[in-house]
Protein backbone atom coordinates (compact mmCIF):
# COMPACT_ATOMS: atom_id res chain seq x y z
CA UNK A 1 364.14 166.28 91.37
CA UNK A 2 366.06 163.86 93.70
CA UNK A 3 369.04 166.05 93.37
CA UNK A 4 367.14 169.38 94.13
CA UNK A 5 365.69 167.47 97.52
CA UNK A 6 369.10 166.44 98.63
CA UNK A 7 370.70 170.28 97.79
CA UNK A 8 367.87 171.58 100.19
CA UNK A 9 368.28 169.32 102.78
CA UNK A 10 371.87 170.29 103.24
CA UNK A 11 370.39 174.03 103.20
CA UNK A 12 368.16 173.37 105.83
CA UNK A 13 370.40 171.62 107.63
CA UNK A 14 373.53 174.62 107.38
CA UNK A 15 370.46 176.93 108.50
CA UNK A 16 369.91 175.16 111.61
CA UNK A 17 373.57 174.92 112.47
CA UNK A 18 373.94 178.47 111.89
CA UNK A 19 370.35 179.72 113.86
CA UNK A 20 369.33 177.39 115.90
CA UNK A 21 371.29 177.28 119.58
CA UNK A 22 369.13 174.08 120.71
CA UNK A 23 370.17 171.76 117.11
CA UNK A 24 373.68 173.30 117.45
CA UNK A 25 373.39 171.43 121.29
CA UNK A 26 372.14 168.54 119.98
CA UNK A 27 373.99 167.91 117.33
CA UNK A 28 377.18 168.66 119.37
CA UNK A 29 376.11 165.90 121.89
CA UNK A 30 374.77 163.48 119.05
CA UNK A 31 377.39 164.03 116.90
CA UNK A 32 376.00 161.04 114.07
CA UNK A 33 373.46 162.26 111.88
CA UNK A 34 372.37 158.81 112.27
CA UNK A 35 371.98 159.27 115.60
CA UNK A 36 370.27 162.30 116.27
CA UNK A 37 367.18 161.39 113.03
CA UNK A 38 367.00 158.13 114.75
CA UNK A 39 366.06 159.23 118.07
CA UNK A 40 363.81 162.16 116.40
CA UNK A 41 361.99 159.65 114.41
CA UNK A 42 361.23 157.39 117.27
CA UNK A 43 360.47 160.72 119.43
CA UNK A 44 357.87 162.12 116.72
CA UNK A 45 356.72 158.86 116.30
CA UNK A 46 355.15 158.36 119.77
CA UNK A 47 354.86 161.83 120.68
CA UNK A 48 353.04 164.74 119.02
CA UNK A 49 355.30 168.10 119.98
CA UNK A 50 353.41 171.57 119.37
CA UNK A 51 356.55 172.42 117.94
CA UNK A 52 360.31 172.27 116.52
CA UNK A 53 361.56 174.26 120.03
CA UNK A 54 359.74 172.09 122.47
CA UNK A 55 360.91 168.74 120.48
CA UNK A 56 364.10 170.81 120.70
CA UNK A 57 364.05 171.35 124.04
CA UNK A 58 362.34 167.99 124.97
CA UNK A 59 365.35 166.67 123.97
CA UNK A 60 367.94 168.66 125.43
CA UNK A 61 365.98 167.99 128.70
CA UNK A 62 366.60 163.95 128.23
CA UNK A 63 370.01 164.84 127.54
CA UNK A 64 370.80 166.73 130.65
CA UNK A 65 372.10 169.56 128.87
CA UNK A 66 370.91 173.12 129.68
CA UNK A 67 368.67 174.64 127.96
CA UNK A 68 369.37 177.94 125.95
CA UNK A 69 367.38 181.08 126.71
């Protein structure tokens, strides 16, 4: 079960990379995956985002990097 969790995290993670302009950004300027959960979890911790593109863009915003339309 553990296994199958970790295998699908790495899928959603490749999907991201591959769709997503905004994580590509991100994970470009916050190049540690330690990083970029850390600041998400503190974000989503004291913050409740309608969704993935505003936390997404929320953060791109604090970053000073332009946003993709």
């Amino acid at each position: 079960m553990l296994a199958s969790l970790i295998i699908l995290a790495f899928l959603v993670h490749t999907v991201l990379q591959w769709f997503d302009q905004c994580y590509r950004l991100l994970r470009e300027e916050l190049y540690s995956r330690k990083t970029f959960f850390n600041d998400l979890r503190a974000l989503t911790r004291y913050v409740c985002f309608d969704n993935w593109q505003h936390l997404m863009e929320f953060l791109l915003d604090g970053l000073n990097i332009p946003i993709p339309r």
